[in-house]
Protein backbone atom coordinates (compact mmCIF):
# COMPACT_ATOMS: atom_id res chain seq x y z
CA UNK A 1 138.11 86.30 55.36
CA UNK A 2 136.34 88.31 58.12
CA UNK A 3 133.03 86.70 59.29
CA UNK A 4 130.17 87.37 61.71
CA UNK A 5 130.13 90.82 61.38
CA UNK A 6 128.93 92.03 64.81
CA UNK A 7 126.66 95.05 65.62
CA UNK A 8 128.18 98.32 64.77
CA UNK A 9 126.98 99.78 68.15
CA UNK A 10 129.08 97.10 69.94
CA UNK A 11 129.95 98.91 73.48
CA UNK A 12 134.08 100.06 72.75
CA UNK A 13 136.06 100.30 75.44
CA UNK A 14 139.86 101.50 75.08
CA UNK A 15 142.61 100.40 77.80
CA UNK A 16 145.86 102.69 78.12
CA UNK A 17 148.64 101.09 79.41
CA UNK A 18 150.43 104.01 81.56
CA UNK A 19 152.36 101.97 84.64
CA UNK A 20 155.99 102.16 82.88
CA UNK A 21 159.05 103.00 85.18
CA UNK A 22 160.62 104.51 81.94
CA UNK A 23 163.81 104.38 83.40
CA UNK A 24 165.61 104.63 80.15
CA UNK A 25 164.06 107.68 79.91
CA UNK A 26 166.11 108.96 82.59
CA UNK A 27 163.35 111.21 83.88
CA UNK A 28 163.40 109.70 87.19
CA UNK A 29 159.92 108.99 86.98
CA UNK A 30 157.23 106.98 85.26
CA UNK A 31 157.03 107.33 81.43
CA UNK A 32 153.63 108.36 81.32
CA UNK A 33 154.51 111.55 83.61
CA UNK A 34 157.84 112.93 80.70
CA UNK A 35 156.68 116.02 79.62
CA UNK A 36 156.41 115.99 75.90
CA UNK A 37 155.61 119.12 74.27
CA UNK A 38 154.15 120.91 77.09
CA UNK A 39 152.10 118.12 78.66
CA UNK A 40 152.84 114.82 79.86
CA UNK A 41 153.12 111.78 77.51
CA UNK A 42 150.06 110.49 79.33
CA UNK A 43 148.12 113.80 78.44
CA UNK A 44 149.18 113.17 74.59
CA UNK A 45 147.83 109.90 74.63
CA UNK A 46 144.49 110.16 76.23
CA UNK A 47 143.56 113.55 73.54
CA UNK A 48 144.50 111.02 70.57
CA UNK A 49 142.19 108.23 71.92
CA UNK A 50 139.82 110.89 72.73
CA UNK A 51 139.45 112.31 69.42
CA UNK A 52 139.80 109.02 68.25
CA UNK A 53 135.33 109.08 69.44
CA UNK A 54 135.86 105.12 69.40
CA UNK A 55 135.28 104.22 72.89
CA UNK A 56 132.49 104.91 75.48
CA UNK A 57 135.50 104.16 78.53
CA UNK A 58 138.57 104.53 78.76
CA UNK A 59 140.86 102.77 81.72
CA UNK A 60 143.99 103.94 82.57
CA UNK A 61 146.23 101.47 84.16
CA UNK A 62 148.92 103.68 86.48
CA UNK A 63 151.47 102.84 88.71
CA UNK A 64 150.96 101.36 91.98
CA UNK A 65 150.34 104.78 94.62
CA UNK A 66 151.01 107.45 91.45
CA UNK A 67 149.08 110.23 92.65
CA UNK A 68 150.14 112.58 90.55
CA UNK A 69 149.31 110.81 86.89
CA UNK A 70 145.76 110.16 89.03
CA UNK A 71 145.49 113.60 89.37
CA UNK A 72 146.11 115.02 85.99
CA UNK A 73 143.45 112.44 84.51
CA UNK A 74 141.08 113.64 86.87
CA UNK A 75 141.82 117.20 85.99
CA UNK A 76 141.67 116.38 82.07
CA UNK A 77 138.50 114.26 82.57
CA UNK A 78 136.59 117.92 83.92
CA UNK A 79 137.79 119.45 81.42
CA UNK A 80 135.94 116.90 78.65
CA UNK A 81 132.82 118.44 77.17
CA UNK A 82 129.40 116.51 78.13
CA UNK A 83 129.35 113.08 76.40
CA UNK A 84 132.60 112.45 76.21
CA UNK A 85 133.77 108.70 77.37
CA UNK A 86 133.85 107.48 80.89
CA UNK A 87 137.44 107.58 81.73
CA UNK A 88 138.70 105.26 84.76
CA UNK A 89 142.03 104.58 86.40
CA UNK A 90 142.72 101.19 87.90
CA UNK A 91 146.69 99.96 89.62
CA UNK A 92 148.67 98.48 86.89
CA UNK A 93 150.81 95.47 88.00
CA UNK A 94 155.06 94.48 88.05
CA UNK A 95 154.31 93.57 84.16
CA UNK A 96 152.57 94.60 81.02
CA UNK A 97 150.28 91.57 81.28
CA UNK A 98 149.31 92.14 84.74
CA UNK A 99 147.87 96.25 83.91
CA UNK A 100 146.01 94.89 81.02
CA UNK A 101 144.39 92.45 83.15
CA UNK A 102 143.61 94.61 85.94
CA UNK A 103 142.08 97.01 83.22
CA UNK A 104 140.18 94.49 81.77
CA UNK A 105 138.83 93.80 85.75
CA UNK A 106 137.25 97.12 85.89
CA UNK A 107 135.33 96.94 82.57
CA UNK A 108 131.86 98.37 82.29
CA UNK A 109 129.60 95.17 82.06
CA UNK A 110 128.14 95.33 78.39
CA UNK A 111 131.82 95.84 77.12
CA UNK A 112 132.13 93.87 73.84
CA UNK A 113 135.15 95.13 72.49
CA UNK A 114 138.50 96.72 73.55
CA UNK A 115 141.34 98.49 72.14
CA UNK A 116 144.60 98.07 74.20
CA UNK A 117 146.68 100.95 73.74
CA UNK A 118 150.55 101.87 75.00
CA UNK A 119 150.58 105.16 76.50
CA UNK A 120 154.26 105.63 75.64
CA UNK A 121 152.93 105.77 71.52
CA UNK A 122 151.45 108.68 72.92
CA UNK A 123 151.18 110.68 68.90
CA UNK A 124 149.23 107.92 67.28
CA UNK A 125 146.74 109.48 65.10
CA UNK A 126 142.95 109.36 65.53
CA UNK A 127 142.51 107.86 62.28
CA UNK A 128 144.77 104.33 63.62
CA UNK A 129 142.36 103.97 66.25
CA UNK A 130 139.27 104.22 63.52
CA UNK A 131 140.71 101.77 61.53
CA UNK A 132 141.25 99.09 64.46
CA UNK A 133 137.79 99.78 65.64
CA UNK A 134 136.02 99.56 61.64
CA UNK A 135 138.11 96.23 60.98
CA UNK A 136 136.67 94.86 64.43
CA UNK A 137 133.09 96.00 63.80
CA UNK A 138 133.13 94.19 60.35
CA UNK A 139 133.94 91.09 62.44
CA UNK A 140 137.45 90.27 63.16
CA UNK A 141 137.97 88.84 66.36
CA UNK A 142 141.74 90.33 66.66
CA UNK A 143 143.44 93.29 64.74
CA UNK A 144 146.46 95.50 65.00
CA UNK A 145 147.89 98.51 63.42
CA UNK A 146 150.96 97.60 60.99
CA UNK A 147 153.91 99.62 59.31
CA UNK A 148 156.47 98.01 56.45
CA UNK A 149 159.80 97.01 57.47
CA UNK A 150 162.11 99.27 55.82
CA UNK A 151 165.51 97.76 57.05
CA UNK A 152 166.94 94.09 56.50
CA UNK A 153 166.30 91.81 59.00
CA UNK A 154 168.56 88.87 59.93
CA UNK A 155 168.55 86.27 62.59
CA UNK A 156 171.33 85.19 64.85
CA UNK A 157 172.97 83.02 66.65
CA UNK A 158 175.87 83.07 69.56
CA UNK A 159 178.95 81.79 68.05
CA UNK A 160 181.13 79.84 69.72
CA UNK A 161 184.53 77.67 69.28
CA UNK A 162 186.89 79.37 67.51
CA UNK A 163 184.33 81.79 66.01
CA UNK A 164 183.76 83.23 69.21
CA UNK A 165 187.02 85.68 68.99
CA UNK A 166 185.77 86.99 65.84
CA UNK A 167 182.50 88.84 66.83
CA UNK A 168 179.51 87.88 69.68
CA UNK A 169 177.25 86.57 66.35
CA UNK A 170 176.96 84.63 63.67
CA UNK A 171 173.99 85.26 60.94
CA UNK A 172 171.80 82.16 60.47
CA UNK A 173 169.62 83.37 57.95
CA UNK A 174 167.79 86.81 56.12
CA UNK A 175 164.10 86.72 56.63
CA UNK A 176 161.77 88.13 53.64
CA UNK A 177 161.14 91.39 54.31
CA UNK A 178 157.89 92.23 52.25
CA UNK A 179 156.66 89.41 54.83
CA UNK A 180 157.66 91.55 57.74
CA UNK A 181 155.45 94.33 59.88
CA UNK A 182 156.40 96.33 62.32
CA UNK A 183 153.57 96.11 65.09
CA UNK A 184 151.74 99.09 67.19
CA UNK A 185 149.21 100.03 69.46
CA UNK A 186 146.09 99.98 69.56
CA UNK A 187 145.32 96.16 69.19
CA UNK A 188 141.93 95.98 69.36
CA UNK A 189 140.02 92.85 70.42
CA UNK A 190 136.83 91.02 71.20
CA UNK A 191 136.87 91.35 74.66
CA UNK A 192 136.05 87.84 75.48
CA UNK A 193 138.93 86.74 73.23
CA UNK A 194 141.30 88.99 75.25
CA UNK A 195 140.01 87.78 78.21
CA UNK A 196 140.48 83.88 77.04
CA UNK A 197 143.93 84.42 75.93
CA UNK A 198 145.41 86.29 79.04
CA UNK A 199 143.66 83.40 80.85
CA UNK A 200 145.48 80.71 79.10
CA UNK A 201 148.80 82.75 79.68
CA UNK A 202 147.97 82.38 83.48
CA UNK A 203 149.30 78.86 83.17
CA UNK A 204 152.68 79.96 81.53
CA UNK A 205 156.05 79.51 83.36
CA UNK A 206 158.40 82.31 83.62
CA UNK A 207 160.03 81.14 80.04
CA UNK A 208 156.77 80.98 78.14
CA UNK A 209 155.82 84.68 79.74
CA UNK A 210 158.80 86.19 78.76
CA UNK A 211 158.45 85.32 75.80
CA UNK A 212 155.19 87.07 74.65
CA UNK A 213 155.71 90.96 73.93
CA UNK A 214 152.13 91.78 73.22
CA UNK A 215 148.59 90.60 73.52
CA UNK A 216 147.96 89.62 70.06
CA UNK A 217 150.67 86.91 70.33
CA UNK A 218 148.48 85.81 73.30
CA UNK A 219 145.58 85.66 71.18
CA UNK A 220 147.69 83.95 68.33
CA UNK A 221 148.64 81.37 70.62
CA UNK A 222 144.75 80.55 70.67
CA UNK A 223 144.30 79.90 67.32
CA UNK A 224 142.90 83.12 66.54
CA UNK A 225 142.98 85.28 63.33
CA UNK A 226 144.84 88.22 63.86
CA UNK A 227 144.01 91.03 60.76
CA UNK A 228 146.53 94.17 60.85
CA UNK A 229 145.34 97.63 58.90
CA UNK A 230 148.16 100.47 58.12
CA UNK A 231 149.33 101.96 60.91
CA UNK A 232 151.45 105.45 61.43
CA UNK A 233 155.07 106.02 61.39
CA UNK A 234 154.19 109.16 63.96
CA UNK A 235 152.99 106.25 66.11
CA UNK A 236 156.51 106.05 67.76
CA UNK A 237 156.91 104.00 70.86
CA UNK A 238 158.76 107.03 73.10
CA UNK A 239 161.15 104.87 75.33
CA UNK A 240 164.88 106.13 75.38
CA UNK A 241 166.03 110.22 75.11
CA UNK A 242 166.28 109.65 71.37
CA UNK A 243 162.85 108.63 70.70
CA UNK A 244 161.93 111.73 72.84
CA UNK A 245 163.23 113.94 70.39
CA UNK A 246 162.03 112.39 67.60
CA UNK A 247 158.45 113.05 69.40
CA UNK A 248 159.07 116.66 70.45
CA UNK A 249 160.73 117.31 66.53
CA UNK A 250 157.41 115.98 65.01
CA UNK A 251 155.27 118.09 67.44
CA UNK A 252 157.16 121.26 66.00
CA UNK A 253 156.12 120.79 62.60
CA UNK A 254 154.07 123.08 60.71
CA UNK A 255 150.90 121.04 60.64
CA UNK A 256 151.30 119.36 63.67
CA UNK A 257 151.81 115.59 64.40
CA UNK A 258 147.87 114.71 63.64
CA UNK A 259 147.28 116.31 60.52
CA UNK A 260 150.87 114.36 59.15
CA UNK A 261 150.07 111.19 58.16
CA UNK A 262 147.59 108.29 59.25
């Protein structure tokens, strides 16, 4: 059950996470700078959260000395009609961790909550980010966007001994998939949750960090109650040539990839 609701005006901030190499892209350059139907995945991403009208900021967390991703938010942020959010850049770091943190850093003070958002799921529609942002102003602490599993999932082990000359793996079990979600972006968060949890990860070796793939596992590892509302299945993560495609196919529909689903 959801509890302590918290004020409906609670000050929204949204961090996109932009400092990718995308080298499976094969662009040569950073993810955030593939052009994707015209404009840059970046560009894609920041008119989604935009229209999204959840957040008063929005920080951008780039890589180290990118100019030109710099550059094109400053040129989209003149172009934003008068009350639109404050957007920000800040340096992301060598991991995911490390932008979100430095994102965090540059917070307006006030900031309550925050919606942590991958750049590279750069079609997600509006109405994802609503939901995140209505489930955390009815009082959850922690909540992500969620799609079915559609395919069965097993689990693995090496084999080994004899076994091994057969094939690489050996299934060790079938896990139940109406118990299974595929998990997107935004997350959205209390703030000082966030904040707690990537502080506790501070003290993780290198095993224990490679082992967490987003924040909400952070914040699970507190103890906290993460919720998850419906997500989209337009709200690809874009991160070999394949999912590319898939991106610039749903762009060429007839409605467009906003009005699709979500």
């Amino acid at each position: 059950m959801i509890m302590s609701t918290p004020s409906k005006r609670a000050v929204t901030a949204v961090i996109v996470v932009a400092a990718g190499s995308g080298e499976r892209l094969g662009y040569g350059m950073p993810k955030a700078q593939v052009p994707l139907g015209g404009e840059t995945i970046l560009m894609h991403a920041l008119r989604g959260v935009v229209a999204s009208d959840v957040a008063r900021q929005i920080c951008v967390a780039v890589p180290k000395g990118d100019t030109a991703l710099r550059e094109s938010i400053s040129e989209f942020t003149i172009d934003l009609v008068d009350g639109g959010p404050e957007i920000s850049v800040v340096d992301g770091g060598s991991s995911r961790a490390d932008s979100v943190r430095a994102a965090m850093a540059a917070l307006e003070d006030g900031t309550e909550l925050v919606l942590v958002h991958d750049a590279a799921r750069a079609l997600t529609p509006e109405r994802v980010f609503q939901r995140v942002s209505d489930a955390l102003a009815s009082g959850a602490k922690a909540v992500i966007p969620t799609m079915p599993v559609v395919d069965t999932i097993k689990t693995v082990a090496e084999t080994n001994g004899s076994d091994a000359s057969i094939a690489p793996e050996v299934v060790t079990g079938t896990a139940p998939r109406e118990q299974l979600r595929a998990v997107q972006t935004p997350q959205g968060f209390e703030l000082a949750v966030l904040r707690r949890a990537h502080e506790a990860a501070g003290l993780f070796d290198d095993k224990q960090s490679a082992a967490v793939t987003d924040d909400a596992m952070l914040v699970e590892l507190l103890g906290v109650p993460v919720h998850a509302v419906r997500g989209a299945s337009q709200s690809l993560k874009i991160t070999t040539p394949l999912d590319l495609i898939i991106a610039e196919g749903l762009l060429e529909g007839p409605l467009g990839i906003r009005w699709v689903e979500g």
